[in-house]
C-alpha atoms as a PDB file:
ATOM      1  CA  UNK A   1       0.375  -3.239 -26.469  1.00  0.00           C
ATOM      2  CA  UNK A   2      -0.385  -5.721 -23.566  1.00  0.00           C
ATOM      3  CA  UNK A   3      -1.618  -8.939 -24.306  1.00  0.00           C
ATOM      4  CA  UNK A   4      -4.937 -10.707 -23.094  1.00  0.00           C
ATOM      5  CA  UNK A   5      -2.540 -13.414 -21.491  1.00  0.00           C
ATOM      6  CA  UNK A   6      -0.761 -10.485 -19.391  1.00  0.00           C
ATOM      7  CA  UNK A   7      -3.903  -9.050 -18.210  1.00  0.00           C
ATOM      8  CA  UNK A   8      -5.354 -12.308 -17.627  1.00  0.00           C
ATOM      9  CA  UNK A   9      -2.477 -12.581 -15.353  1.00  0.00           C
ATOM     10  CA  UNK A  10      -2.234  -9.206 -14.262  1.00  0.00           C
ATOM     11  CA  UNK A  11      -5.729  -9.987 -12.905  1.00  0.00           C
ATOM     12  CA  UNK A  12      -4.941 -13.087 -10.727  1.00  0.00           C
ATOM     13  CA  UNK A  13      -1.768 -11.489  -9.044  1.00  0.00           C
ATOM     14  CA  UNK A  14      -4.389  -8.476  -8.440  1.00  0.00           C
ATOM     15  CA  UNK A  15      -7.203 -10.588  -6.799  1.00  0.00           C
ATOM     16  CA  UNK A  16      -4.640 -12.374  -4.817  1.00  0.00           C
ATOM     17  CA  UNK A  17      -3.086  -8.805  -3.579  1.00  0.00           C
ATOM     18  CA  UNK A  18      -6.192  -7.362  -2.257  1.00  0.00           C
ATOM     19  CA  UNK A  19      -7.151  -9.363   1.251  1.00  0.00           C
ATOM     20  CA  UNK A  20     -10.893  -8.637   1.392  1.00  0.00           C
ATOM     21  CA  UNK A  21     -11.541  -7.809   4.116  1.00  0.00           C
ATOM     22  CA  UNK A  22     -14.650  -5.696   5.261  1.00  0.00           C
ATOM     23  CA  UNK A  23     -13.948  -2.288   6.604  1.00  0.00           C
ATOM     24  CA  UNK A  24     -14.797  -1.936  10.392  1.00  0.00           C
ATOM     25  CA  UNK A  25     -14.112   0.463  13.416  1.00  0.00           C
ATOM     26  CA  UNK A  26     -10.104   0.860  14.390  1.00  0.00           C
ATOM     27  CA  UNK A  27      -8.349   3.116  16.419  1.00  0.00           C
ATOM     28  CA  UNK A  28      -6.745   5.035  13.626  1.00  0.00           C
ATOM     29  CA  UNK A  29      -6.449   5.112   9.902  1.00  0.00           C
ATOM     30  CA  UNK A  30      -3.232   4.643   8.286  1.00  0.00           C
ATOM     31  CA  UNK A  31      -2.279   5.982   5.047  1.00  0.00           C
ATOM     32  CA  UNK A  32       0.496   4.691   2.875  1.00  0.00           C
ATOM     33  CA  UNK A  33       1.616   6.892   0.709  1.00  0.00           C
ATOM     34  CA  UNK A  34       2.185   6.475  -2.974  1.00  0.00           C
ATOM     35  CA  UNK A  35       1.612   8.247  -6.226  1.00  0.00           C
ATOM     36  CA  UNK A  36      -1.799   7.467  -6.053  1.00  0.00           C
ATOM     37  CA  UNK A  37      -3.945  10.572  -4.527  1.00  0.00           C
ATOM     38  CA  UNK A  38      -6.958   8.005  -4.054  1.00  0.00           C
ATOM     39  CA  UNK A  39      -5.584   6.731  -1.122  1.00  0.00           C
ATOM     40  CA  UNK A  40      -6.318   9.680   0.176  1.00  0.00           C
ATOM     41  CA  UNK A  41     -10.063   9.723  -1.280  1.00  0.00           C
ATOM     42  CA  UNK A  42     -10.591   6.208   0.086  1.00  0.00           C
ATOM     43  CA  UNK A  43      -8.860   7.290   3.636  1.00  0.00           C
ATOM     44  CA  UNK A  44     -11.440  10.186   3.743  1.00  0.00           C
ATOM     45  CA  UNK A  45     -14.460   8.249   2.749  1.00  0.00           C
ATOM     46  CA  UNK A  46     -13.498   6.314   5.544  1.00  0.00           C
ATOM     47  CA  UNK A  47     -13.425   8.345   7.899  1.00  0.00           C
ATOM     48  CA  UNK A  48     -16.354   9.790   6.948  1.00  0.00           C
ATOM     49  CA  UNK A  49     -17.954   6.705   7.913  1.00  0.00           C
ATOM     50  CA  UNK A  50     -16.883   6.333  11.552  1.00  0.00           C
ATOM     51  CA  UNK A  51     -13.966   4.125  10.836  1.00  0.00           C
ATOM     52  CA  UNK A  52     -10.944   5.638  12.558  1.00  0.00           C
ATOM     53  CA  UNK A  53     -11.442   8.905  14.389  1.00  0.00           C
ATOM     54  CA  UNK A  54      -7.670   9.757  13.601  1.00  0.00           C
ATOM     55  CA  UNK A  55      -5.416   9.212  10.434  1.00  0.00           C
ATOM     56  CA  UNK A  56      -2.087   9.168   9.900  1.00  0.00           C
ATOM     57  CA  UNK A  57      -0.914  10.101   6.647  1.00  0.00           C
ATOM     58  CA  UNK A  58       2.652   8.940   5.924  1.00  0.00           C
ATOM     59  CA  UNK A  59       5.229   8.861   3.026  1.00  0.00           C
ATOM     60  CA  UNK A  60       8.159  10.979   1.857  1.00  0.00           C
ATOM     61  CA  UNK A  61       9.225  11.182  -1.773  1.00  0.00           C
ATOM     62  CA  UNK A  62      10.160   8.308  -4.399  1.00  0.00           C
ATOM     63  CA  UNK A  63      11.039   8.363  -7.716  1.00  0.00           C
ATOM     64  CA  UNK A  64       7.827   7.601  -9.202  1.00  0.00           C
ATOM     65  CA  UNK A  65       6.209  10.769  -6.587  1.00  0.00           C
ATOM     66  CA  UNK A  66       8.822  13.349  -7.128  1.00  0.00           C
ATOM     67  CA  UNK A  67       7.128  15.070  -9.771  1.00  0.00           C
ATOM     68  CA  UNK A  68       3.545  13.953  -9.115  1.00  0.00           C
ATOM     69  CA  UNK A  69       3.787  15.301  -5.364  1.00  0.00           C
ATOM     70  CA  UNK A  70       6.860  17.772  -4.648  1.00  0.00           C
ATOM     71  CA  UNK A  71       5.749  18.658  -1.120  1.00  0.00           C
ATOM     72  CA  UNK A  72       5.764  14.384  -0.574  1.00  0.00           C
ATOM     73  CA  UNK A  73       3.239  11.794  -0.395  1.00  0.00           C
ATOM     74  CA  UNK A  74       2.153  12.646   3.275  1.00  0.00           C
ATOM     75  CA  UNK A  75       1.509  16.406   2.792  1.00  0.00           C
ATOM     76  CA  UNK A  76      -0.269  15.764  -0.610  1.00  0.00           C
ATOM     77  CA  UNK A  77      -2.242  13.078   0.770  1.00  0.00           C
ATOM     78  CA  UNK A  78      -3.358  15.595   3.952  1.00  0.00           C
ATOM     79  CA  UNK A  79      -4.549  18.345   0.989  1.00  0.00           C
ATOM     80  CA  UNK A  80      -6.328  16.019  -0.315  1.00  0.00           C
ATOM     81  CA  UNK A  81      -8.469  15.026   2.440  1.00  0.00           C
ATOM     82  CA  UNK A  82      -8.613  18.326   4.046  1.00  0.00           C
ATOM     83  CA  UNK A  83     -10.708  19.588   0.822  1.00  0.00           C
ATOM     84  CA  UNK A  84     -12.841  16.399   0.755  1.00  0.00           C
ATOM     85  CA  UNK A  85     -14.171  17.754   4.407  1.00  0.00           C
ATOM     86  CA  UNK A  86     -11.545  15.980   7.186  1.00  0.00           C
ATOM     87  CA  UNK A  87     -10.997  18.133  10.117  1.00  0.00           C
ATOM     88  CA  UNK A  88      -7.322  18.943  10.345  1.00  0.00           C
ATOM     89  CA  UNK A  89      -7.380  17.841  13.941  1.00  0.00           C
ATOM     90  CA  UNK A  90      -8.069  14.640  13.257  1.00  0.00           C
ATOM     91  CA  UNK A  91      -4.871  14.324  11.080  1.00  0.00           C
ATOM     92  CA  UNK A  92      -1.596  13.017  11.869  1.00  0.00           C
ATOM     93  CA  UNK A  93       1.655  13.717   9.023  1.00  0.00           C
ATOM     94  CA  UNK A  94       4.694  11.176   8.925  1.00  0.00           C
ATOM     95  CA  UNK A  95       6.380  12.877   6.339  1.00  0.00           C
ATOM     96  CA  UNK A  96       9.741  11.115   6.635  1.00  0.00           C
ATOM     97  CA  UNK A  97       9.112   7.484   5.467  1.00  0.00           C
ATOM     98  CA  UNK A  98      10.866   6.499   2.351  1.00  0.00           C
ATOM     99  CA  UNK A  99       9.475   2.570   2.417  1.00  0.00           C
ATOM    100  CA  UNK A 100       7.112   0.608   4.086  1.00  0.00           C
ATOM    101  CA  UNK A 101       9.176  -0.501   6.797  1.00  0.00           C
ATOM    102  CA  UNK A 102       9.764   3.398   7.178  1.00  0.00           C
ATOM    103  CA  UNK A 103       6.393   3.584   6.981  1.00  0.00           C
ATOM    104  CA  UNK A 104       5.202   1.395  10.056  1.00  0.00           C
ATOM    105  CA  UNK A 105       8.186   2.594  12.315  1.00  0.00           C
ATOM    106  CA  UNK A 106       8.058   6.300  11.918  1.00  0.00           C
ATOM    107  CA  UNK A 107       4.341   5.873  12.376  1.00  0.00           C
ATOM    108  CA  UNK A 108       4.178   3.645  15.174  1.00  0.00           C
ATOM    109  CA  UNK A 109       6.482   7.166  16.563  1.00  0.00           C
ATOM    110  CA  UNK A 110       3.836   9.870  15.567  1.00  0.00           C
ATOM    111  CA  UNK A 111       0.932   7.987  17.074  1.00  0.00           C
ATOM    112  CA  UNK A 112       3.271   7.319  20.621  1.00  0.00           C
ATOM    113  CA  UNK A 113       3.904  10.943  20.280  1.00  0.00           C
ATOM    114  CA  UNK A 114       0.432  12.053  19.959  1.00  0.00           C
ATOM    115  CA  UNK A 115      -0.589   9.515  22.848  1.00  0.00           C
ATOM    116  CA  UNK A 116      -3.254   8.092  20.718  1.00  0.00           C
ATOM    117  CA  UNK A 117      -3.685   4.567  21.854  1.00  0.00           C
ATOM    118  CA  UNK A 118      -3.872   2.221  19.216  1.00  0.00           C
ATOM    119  CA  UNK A 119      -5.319  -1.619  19.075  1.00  0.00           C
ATOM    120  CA  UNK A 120      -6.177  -1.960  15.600  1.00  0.00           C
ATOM    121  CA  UNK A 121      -5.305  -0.176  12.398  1.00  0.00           C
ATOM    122  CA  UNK A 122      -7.299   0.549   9.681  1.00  0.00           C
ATOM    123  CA  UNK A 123      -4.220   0.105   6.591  1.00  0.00           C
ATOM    124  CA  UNK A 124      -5.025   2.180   3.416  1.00  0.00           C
ATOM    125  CA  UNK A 125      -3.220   1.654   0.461  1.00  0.00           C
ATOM    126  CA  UNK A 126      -2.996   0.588  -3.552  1.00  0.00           C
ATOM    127  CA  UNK A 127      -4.997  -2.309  -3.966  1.00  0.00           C
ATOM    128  CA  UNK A 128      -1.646  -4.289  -4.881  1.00  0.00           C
ATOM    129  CA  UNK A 129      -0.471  -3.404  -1.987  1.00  0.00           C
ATOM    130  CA  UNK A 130      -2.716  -4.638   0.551  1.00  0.00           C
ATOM    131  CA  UNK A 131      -1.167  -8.289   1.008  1.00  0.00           C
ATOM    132  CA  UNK A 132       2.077  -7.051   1.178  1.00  0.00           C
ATOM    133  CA  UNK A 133       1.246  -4.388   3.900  1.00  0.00           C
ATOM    134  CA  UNK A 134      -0.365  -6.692   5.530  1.00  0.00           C
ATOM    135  CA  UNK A 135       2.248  -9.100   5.997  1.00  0.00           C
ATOM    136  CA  UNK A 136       4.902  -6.260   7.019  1.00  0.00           C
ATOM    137  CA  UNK A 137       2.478  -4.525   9.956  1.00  0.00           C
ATOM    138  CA  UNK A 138       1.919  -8.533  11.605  1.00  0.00           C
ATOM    139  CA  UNK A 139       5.839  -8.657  11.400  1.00  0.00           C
ATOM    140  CA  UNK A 140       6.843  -5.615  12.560  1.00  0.00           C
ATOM    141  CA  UNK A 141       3.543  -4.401  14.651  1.00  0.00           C
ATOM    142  CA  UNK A 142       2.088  -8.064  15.392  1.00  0.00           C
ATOM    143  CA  UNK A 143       0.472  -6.224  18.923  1.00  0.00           C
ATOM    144  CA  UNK A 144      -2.315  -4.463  16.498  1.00  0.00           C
ATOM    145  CA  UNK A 145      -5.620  -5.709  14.514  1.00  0.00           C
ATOM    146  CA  UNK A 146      -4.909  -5.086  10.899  1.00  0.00           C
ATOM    147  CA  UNK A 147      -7.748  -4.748   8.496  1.00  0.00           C
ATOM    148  CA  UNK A 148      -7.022  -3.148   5.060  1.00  0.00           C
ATOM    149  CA  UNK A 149      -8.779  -1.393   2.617  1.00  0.00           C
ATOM    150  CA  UNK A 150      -8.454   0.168  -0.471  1.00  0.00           C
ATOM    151  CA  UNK A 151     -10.306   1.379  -4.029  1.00  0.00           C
ATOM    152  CA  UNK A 152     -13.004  -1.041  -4.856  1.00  0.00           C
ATOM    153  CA  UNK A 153     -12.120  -0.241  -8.481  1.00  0.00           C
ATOM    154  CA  UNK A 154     -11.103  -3.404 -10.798  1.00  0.00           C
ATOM    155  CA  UNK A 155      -7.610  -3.259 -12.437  1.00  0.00           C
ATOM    156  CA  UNK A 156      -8.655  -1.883 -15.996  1.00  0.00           C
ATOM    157  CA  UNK A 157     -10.803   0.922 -14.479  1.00  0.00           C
ATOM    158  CA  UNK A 158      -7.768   1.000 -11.923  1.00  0.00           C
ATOM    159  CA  UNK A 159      -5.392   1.283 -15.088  1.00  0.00           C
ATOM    160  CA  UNK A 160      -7.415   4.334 -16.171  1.00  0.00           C
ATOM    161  CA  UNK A 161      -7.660   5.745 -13.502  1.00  0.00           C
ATOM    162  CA  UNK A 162      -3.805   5.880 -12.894  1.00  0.00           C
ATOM    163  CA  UNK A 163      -2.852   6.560 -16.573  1.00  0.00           C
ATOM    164  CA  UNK A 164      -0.644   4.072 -17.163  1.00  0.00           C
ATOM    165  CA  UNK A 165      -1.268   0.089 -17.201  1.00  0.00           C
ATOM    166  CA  UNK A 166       2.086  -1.067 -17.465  1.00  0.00           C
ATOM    167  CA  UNK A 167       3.527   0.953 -14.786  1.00  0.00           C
ATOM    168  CA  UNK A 168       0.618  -0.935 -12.706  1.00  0.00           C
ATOM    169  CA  UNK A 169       0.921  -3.928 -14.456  1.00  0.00           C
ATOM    170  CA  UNK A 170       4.918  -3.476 -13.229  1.00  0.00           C
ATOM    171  CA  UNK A 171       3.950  -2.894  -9.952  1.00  0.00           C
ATOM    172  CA  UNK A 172       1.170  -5.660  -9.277  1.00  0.00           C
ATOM    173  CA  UNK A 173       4.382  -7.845 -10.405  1.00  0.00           C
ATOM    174  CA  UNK A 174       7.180  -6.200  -8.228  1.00  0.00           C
ATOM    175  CA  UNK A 175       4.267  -6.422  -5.357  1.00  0.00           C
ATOM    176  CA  UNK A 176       4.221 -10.221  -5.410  1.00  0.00           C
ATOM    177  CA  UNK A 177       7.918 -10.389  -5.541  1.00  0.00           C
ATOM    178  CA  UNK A 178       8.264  -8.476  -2.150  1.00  0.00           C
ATOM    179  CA  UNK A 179       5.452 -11.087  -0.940  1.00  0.00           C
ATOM    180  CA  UNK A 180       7.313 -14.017  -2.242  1.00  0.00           C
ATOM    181  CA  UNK A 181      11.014 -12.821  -0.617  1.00  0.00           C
ATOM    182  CA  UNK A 182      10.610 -10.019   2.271  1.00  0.00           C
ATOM    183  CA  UNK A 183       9.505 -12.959   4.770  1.00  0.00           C
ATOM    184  CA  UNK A 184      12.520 -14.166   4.237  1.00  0.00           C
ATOM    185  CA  UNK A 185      14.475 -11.149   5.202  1.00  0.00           C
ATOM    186  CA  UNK A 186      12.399 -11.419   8.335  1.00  0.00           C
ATOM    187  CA  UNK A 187      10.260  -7.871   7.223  1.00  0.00           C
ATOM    188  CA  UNK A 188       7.281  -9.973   6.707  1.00  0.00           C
ATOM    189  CA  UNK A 189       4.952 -13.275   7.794  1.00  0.00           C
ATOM    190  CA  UNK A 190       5.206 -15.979   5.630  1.00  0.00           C
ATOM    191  CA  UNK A 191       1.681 -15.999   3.645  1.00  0.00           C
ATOM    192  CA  UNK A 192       1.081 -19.104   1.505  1.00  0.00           C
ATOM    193  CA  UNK A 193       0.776 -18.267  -2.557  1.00  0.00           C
ATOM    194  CA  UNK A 194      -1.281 -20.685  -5.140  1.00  0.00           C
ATOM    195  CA  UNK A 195       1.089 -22.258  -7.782  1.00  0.00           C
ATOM    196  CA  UNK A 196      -1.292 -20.672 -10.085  1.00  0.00           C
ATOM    197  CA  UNK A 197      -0.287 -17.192  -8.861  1.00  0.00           C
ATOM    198  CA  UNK A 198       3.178 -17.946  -8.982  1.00  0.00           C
ATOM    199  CA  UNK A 199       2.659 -19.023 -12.722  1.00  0.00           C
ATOM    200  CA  UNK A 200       1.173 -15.890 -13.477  1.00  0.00           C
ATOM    201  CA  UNK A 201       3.839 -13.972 -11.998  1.00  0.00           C
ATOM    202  CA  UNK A 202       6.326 -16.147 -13.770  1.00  0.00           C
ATOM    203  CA  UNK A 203       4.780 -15.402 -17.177  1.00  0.00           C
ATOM    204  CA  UNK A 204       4.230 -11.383 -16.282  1.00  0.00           C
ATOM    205  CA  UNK A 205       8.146 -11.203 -15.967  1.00  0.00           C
ATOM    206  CA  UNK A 206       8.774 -13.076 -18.931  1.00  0.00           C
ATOM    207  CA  UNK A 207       7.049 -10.526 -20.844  1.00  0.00           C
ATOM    208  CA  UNK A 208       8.972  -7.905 -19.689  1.00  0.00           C
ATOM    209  CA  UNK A 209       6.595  -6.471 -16.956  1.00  0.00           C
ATOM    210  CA  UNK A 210      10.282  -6.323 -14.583  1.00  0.00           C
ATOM    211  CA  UNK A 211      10.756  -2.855 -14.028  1.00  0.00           C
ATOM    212  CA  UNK A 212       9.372  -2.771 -10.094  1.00  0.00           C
ATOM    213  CA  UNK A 213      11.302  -5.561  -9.620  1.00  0.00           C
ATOM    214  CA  UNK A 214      14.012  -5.288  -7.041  1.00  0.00           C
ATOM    215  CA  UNK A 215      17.634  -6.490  -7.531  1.00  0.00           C
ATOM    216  CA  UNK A 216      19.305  -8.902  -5.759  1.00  0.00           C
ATOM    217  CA  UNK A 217      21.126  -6.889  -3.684  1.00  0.00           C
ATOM    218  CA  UNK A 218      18.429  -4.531  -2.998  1.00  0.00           C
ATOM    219  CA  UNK A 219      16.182  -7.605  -2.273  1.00  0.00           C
ATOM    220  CA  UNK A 220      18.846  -8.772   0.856  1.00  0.00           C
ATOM    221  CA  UNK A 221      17.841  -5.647   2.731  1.00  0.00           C
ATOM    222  CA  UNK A 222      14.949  -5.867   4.801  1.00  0.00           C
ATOM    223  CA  UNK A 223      12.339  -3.013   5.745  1.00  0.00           C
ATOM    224  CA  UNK A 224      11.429  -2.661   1.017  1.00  0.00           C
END
């Protein structure tokens, strides 16, 4: 059972995760993958709209995908959008990327590869994951526009949707943790975070919402 005070504060980390921004033009689409398949849905909606005349789909396996997506997060995420009415020409697969770093280098590759020219990047992902995505691709791609984008659901229909609110309660918290220590490990820009989302954080892992959290040692390597 989670308590009103968790998703009270499940709520704040989640409002301070997403970046709003508005969704405009880039020169590709970028999917991260995840065991959400509505990254995909909100990739294709997207391009539907005129927003990126190529995507890049890109992920591997994880624990937490190995089951839901055996073929990995890329090639599930390419199905996906394929039957909601993208063109398989305008689709790019990184199917190698086991984190985010992984993620931005590997694609940063496939695009050179493919000699699509790229100024700005449209960044889907989890809504929890926005900030953090954000921060990496200015670190470790600072040459590109970044907007990001993501379900416009709110975190109980979000919950639903996935299944399982503590596993996303768990994440939203293990989310702001990489926030709070990657820039430090020099995988991220600094971003500045309210006391009162640090409180709420604070509280989350107090009540036992730790399993996304990354040990210390796994916390020293950059690239999470």
């Amino acid at each position: 059972m989670i308590s009103a005070q968790s998703w009270a504060d499940a709520r704040i980390l989640w409002d301070y995760h997403r970046m709003h921004h508005d969704p405009r033009p880039c020169s590709v689409a970028v999917a991260l993958g995840s065991h959400d398949l509505g990254v995909a849905d909100v990739t294709a909606e997207l391009y539907h709209q005129g927003m990126a005349p190529v995507i890049v789909f890109t992920g591997s396996t994880s624990p937490t995908t190995r089951v839901r997506m055996p073929r990995g997060e890329a090639v599930h995420y390419r199905e996906r959008a394929l039957q909601l009415g993208v063109p398989d020409s305008a689709v790019l697969l990184e199917p190698r990327a086991t984190s985010t770093g992984e993620n931005i280098e590997f694609t940063k590759a496939v695009l050179e590869d493919a000699s699509v020219k790229v100024s700005s990047v449209l960044l889907v992902s989890k809504p929890y994951e926005e900030r953090r995505s954000y921060a990496m691709m200015r670190k470790l791609w600072p040459e590109v526009e970044v907007v990001c984008a993501s379900t416009s659901m709110g975190l109980e229909e979000y919950a639903d949707s996935i299944g399982d609110a503590r596993m996303v309660i768990d994440m939203i918290v293990g989310a702001l943790q990489r926030v709070l220590v990657l820039p430090g490990l020099g995988a991220a820009i600094e971003q500045e975070v309210p006391d009162s989302v640090v409180a709420a954080y604070e509280r989350l892992c107090a009540a036992g919402f730790t399993s996304r959290l990354l040990p210390i040692d796994v916390a020293a390597r950059p690239g999470t």
